[in-house]
N, C-alpha and C. Protein backbone atom coordinates (compact mmCIF):
# COMPACT_ATOMS: atom_id res chain seq x y z
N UNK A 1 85.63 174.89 53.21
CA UNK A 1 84.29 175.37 53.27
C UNK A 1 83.86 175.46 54.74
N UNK A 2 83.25 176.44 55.08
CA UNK A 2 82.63 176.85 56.59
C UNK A 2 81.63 175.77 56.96
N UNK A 3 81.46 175.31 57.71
CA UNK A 3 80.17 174.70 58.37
C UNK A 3 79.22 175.91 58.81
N UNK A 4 78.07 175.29 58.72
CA UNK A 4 77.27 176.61 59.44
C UNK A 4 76.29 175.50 60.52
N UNK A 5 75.73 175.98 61.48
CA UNK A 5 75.29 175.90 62.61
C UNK A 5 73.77 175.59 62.19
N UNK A 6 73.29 174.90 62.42
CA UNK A 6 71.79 174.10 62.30
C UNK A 6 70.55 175.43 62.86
N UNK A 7 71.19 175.25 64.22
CA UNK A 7 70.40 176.13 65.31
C UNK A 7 71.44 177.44 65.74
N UNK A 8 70.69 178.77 65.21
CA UNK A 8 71.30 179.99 65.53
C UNK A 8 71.83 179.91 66.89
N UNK A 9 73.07 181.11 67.03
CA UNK A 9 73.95 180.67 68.11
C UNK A 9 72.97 181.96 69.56
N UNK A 10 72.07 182.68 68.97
CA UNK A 10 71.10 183.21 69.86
C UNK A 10 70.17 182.17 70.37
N UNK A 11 69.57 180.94 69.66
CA UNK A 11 68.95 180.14 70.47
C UNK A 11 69.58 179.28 71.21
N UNK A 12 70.80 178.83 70.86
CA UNK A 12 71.32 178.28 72.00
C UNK A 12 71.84 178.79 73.48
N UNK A 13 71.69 179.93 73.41
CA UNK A 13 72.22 180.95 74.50
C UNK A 13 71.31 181.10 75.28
N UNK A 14 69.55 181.02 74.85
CA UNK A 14 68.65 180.77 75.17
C UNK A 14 68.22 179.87 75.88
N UNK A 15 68.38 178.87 75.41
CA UNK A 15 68.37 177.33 75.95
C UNK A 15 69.20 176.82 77.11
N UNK A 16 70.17 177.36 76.87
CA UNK A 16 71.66 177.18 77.88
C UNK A 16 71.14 178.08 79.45
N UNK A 17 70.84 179.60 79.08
CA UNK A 17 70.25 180.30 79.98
C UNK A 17 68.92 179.96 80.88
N UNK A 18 68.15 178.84 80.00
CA UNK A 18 66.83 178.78 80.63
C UNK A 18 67.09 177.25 81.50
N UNK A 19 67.91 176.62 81.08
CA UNK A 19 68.05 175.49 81.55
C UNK A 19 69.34 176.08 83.40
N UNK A 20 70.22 176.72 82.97
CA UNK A 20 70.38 177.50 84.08
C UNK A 20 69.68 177.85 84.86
N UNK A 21 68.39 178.25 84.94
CA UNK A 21 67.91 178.95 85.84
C UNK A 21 66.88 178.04 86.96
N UNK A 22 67.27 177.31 86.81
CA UNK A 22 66.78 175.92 87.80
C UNK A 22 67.88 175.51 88.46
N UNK A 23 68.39 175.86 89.73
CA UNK A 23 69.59 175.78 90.13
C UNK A 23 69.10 173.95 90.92
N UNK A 24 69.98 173.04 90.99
CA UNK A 24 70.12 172.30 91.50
C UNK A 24 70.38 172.58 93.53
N UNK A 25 69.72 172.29 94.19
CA UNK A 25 70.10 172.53 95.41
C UNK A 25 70.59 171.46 96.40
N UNK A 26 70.85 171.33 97.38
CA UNK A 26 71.52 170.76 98.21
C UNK A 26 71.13 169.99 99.60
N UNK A 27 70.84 168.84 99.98
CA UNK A 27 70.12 168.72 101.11
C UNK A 27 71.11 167.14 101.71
N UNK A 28 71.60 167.30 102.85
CA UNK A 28 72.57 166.56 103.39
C UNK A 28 72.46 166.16 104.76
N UNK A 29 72.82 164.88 105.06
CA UNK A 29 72.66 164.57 106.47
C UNK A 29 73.78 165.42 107.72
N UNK A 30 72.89 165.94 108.60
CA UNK A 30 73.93 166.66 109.46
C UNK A 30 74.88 166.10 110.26
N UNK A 31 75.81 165.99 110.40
CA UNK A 31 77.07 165.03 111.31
C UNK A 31 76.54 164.74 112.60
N UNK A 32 76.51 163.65 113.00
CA UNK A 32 76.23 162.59 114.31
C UNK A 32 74.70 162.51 114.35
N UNK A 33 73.70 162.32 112.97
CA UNK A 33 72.66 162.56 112.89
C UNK A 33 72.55 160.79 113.24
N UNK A 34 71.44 160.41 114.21
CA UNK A 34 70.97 159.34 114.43
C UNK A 34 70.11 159.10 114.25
N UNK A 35 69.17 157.63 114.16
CA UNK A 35 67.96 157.38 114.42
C UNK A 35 66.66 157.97 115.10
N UNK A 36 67.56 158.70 116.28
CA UNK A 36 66.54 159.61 117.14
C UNK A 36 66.59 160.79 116.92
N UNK A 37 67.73 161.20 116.45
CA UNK A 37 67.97 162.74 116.11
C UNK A 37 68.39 163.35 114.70
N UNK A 38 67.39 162.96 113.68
CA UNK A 38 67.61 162.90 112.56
C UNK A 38 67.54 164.76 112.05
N UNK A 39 68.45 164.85 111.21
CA UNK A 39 68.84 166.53 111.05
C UNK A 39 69.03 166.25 109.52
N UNK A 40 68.29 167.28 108.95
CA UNK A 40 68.89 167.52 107.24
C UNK A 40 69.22 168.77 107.59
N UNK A 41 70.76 168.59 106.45
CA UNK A 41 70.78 170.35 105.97
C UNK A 41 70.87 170.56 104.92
N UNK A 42 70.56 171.88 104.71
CA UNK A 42 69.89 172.34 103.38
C UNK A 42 70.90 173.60 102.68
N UNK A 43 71.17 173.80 101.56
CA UNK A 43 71.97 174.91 101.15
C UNK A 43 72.34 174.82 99.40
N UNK A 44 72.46 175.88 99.04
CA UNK A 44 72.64 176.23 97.49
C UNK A 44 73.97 175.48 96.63
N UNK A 45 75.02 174.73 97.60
CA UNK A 45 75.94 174.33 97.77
C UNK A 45 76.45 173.44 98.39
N UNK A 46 77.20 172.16 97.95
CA UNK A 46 77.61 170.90 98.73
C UNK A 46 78.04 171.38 99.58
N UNK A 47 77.69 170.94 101.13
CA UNK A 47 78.75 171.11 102.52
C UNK A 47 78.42 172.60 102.65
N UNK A 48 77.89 173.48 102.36
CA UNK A 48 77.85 174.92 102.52
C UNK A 48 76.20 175.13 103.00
N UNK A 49 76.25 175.40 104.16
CA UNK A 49 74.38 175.73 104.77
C UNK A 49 73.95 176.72 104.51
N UNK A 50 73.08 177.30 104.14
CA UNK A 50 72.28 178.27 103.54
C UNK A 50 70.69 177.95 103.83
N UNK A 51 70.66 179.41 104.41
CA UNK A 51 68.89 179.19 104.69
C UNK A 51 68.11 179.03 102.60
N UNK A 52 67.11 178.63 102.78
CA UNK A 52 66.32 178.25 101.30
C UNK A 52 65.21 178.54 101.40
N UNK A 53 63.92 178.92 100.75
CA UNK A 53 62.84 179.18 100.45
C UNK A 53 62.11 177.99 100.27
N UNK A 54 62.12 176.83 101.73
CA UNK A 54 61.79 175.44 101.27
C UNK A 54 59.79 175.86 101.08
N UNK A 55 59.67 174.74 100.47
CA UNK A 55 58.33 174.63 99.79
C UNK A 55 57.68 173.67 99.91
N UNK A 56 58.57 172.27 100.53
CA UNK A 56 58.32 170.84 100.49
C UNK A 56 59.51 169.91 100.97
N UNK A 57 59.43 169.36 101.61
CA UNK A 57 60.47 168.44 102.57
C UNK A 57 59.62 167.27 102.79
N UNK A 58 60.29 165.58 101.97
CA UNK A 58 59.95 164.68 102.11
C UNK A 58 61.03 163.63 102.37
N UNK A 59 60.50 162.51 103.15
CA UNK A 59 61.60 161.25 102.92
C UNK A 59 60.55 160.04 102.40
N UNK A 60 61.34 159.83 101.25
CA UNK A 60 60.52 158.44 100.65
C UNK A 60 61.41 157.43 100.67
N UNK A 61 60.69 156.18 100.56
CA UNK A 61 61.42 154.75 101.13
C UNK A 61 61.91 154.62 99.54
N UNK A 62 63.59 153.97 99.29
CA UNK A 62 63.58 154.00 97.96
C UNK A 62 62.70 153.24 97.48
N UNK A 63 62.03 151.89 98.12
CA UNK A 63 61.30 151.40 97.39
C UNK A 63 59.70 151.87 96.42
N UNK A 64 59.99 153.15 96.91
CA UNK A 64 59.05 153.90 96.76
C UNK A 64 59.33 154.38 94.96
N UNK A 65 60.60 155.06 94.71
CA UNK A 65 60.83 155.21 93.89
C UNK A 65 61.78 154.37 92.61
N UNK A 66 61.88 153.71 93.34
CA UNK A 66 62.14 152.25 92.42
C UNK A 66 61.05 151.97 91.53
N UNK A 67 59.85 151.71 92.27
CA UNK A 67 58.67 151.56 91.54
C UNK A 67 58.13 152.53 91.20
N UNK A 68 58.47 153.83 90.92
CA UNK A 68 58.52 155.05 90.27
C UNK A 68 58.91 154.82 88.95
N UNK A 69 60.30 154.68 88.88
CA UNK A 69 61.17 154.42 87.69
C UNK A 69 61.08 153.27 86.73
N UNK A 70 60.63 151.74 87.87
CA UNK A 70 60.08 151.11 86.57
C UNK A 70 58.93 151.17 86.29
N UNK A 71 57.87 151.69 86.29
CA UNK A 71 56.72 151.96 85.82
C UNK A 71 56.74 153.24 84.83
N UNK A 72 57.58 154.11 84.98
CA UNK A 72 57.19 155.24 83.79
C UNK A 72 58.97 155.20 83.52
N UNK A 73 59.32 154.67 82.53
CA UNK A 73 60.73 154.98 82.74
C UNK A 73 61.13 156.20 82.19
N UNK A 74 62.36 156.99 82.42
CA UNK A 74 62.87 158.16 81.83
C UNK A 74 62.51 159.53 83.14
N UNK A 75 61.44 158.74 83.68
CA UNK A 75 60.72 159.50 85.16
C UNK A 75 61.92 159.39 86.27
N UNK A 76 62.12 160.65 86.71
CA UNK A 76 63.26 160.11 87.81
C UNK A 76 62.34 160.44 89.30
N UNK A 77 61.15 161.00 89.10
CA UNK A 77 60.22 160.90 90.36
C UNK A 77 58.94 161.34 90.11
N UNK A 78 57.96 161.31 90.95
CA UNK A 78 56.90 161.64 90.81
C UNK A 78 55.91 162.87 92.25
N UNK A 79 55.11 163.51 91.96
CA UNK A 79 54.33 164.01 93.32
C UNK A 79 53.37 163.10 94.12
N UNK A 80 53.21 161.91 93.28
CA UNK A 80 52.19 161.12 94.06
C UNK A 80 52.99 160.40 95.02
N UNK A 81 54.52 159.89 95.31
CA UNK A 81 54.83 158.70 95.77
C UNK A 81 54.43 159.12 97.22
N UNK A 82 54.55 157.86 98.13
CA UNK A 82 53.88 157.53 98.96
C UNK A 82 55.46 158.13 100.14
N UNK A 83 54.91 158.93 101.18
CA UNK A 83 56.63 159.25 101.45
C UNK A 83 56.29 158.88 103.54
N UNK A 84 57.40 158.65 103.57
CA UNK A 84 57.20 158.49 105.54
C UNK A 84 56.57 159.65 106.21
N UNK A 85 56.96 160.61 105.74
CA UNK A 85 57.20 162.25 106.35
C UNK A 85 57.08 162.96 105.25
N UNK A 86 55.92 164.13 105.50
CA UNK A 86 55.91 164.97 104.42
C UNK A 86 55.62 166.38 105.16
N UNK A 87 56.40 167.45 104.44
CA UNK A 87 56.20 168.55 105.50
C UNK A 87 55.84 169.66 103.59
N UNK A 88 54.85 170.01 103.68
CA UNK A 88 54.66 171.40 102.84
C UNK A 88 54.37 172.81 103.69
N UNK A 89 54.38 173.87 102.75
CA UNK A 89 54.24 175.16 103.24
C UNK A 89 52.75 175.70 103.33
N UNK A 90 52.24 176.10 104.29
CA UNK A 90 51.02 176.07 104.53
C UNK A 90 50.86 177.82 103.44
N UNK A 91 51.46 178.68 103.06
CA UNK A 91 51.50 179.81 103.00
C UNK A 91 52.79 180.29 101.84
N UNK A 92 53.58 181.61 102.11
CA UNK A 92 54.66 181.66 101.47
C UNK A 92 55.61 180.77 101.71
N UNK A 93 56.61 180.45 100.59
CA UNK A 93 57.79 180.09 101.21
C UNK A 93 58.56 180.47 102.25
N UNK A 94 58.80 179.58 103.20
CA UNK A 94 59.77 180.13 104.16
C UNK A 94 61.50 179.96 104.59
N UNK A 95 62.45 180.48 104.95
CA UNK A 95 63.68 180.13 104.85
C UNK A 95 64.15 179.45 105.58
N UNK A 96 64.64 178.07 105.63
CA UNK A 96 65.33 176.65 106.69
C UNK A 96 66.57 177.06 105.96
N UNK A 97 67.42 176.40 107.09
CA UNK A 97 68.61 175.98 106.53
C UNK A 97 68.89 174.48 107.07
N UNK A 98 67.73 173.85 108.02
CA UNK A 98 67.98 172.58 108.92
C UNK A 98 66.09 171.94 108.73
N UNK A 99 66.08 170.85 108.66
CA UNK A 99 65.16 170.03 108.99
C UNK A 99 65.31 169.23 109.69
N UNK A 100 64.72 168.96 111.33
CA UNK A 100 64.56 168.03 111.97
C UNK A 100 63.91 166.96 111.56
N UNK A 101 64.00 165.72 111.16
CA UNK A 101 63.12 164.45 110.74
C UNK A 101 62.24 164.34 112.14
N UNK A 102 60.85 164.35 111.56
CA UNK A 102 58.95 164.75 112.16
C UNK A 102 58.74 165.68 113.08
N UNK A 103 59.94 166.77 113.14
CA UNK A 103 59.78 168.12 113.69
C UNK A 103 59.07 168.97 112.66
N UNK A 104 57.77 169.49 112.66
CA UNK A 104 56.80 169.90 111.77
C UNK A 104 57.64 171.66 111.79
N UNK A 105 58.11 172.37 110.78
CA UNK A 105 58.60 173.73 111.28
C UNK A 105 56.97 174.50 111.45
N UNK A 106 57.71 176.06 112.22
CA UNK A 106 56.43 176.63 111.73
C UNK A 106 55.95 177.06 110.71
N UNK A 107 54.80 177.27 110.21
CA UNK A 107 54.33 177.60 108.87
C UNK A 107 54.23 176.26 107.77
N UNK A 108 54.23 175.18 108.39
CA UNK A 108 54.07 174.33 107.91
C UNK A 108 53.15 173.33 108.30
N UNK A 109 52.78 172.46 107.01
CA UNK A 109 51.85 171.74 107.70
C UNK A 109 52.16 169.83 107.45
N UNK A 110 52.23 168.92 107.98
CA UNK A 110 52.67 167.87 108.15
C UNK A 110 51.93 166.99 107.31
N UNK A 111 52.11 165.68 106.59
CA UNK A 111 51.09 164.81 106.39
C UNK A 111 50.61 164.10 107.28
N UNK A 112 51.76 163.70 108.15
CA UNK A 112 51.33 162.80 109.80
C UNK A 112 52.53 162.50 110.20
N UNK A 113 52.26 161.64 111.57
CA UNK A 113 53.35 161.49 112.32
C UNK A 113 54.62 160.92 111.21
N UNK A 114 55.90 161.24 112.05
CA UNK A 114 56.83 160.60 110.90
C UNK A 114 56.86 158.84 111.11
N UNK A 115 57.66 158.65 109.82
CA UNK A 115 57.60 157.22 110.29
C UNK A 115 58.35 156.45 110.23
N UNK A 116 58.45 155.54 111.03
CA UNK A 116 59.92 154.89 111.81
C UNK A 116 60.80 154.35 110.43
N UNK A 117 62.17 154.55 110.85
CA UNK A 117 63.10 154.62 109.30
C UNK A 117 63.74 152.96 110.02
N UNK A 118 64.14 151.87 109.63
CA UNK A 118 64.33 150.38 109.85
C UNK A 118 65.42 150.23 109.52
N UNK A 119 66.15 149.49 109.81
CA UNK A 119 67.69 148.78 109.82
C UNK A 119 67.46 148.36 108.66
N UNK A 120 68.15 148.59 107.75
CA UNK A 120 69.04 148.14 106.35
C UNK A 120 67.71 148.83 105.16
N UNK A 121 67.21 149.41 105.82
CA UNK A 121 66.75 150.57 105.11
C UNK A 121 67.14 151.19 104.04
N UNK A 122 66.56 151.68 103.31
CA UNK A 122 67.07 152.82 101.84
C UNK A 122 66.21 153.95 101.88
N UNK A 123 66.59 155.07 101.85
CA UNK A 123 65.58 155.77 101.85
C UNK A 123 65.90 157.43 100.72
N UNK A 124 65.34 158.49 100.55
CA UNK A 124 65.61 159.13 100.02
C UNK A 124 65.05 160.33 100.69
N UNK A 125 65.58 161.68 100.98
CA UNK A 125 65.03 162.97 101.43
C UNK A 125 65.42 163.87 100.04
N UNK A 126 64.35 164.39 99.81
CA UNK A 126 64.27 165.49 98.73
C UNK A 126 63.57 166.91 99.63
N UNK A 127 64.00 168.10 98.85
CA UNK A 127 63.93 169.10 99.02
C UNK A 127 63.04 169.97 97.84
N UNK A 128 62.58 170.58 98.36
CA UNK A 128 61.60 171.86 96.69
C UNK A 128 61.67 172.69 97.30
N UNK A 129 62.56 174.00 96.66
CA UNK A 129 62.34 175.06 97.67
C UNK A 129 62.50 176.37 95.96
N UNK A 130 62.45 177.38 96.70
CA UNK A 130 62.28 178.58 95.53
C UNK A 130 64.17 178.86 95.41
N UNK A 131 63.97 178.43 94.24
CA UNK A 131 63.52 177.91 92.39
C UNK A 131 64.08 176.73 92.12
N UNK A 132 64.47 175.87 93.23
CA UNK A 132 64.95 174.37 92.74
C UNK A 132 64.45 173.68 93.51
N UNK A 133 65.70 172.10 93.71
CA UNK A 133 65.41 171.18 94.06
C UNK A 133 66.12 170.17 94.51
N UNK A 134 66.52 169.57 95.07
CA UNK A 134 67.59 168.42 95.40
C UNK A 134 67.46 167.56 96.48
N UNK A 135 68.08 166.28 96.42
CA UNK A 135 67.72 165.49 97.24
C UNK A 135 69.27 164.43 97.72
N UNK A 136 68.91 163.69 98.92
CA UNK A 136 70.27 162.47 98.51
C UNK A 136 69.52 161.74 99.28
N UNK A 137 70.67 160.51 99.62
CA UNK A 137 70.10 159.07 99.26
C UNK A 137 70.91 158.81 100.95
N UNK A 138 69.94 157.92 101.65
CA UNK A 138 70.88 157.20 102.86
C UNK A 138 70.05 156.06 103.18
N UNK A 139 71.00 155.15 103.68
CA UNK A 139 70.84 154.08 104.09
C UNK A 139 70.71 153.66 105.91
N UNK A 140 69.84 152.95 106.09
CA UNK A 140 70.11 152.69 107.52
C UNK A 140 71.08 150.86 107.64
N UNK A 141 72.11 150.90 108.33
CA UNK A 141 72.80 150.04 108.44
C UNK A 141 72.13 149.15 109.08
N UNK A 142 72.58 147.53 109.33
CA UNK A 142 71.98 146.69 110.41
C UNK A 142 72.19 146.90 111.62
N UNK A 143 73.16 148.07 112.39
CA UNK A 143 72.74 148.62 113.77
C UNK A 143 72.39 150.01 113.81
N UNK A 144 71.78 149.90 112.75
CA UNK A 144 70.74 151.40 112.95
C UNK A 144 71.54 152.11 112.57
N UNK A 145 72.92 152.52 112.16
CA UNK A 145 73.83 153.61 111.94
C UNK A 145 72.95 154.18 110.29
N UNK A 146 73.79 155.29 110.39
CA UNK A 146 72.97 156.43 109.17
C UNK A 146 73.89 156.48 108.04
N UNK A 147 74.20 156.00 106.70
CA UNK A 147 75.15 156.29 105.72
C UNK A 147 74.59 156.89 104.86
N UNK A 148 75.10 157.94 104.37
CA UNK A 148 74.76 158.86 103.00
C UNK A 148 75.05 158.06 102.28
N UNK A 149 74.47 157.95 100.78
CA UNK A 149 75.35 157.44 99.65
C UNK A 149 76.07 158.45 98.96
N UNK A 150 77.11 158.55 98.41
CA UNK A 150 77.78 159.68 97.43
C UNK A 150 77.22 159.58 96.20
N UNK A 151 77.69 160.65 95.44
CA UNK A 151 76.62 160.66 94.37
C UNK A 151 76.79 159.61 93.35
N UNK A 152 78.46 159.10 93.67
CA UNK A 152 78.30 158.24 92.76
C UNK A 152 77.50 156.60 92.66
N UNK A 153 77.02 156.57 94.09
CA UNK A 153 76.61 155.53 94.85
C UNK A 153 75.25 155.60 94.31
N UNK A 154 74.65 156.76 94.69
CA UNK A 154 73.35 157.21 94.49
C UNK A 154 72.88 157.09 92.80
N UNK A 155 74.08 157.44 91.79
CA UNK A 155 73.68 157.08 90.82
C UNK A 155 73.70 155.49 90.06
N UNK A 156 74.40 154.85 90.76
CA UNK A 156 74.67 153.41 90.26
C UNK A 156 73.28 152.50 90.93
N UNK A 157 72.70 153.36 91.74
CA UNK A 157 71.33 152.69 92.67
C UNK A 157 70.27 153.17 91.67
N UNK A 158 70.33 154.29 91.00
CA UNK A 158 69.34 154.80 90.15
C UNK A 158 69.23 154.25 88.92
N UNK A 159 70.83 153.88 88.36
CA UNK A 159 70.97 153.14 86.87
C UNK A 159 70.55 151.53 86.79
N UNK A 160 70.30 151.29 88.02
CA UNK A 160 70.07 149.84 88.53
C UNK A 160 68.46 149.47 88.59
N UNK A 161 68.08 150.41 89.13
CA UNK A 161 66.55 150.58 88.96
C UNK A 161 66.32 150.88 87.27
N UNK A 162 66.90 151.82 86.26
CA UNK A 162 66.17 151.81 85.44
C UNK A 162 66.15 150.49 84.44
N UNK A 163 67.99 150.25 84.38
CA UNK A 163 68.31 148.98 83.46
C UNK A 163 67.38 147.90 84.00
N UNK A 164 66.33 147.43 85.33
CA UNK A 164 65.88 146.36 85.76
C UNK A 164 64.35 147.13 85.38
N UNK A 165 64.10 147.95 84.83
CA UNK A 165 62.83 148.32 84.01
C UNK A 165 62.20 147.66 83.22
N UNK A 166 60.68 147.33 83.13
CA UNK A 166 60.62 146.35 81.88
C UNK A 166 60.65 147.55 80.16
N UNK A 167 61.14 147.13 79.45
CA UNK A 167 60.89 147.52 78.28
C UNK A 167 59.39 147.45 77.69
N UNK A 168 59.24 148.50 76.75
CA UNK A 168 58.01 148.66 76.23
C UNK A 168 57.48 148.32 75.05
């Protein structure tokens, strides 16, 4: 006997397509990026730079979003959190492929000065640009050095925050 399909195979094509169209994007620390000379890059693709239609460029302290996640759980962020550096688009989107950390670009407008990133630090830079979004995760070492986390790093820091969530 045939099985038949719950949900027509046109709505799933639907679903599949719409969930596609939110491309995940890319935002990475630039090589020999320091304390003083902090560089994101930005692109449609791991390791691949591409100017973007940024919209919003932030760095939030993870502790920021820690207490994101256990307070609303299933939330993997929010627009309110409280971030060091916040750069939005005063106007249209415009195309970066680089963010200087508290270099304001033009056409943009700043929340305030940036603010100082601390030894053994956690922090997070996210990206919003036209039609996605992406972010990663770095750490400041105890002599100030800069480590990305990999994603798999980045996700075992995220599963850690939610499992230490209180239940409801």
């Amino acid at each position: 006997m045939k099985r038949r399909s719950l949900l027509p195979t046109p709505f799933l094509l639907i679903v599949s397509a719409a969930i596609a169209c939110t491309p995940l994007l890319h935002v990475w620390l630039l090589p020999g990026s320091t304390l003083r000379r902090l560089t994101f890059v930005l692109g449609a693709r791991t390791g691949r730079e591409s100017t973007l239609r940024v919209e919003r460029f932030e760095l939030i302290p993870c502790a920021e979003r820690e207490a994101t996640i256990r307070a609303q759980p299933g939330t993997r962020w929010t627009e309110d959190e409280r971030a060091l550096w916040r750069i939005t688009i005063s106007g249209d989107p415009i195309g970066l492929s680089r963010i200087a950390y508290g270099e304001t670009p033009t056409g943009f407008h700043a929340s305030g000065p940036a603010g100082p990133l601390l030894a053994g630090g956690c922090y997070i830079a996210r990206v919003r640009a036209a039609p996605g979004g992406g972010e990663t995760v770095l750490r400041v070492d105890a002599d100030g050095l800069l480590l990305e986390l990999t994603d798999a790093e980045a996700s075992a820091l995220y599963e850690s925050w939610r499992r230490s969530a209180p239940t409801k």
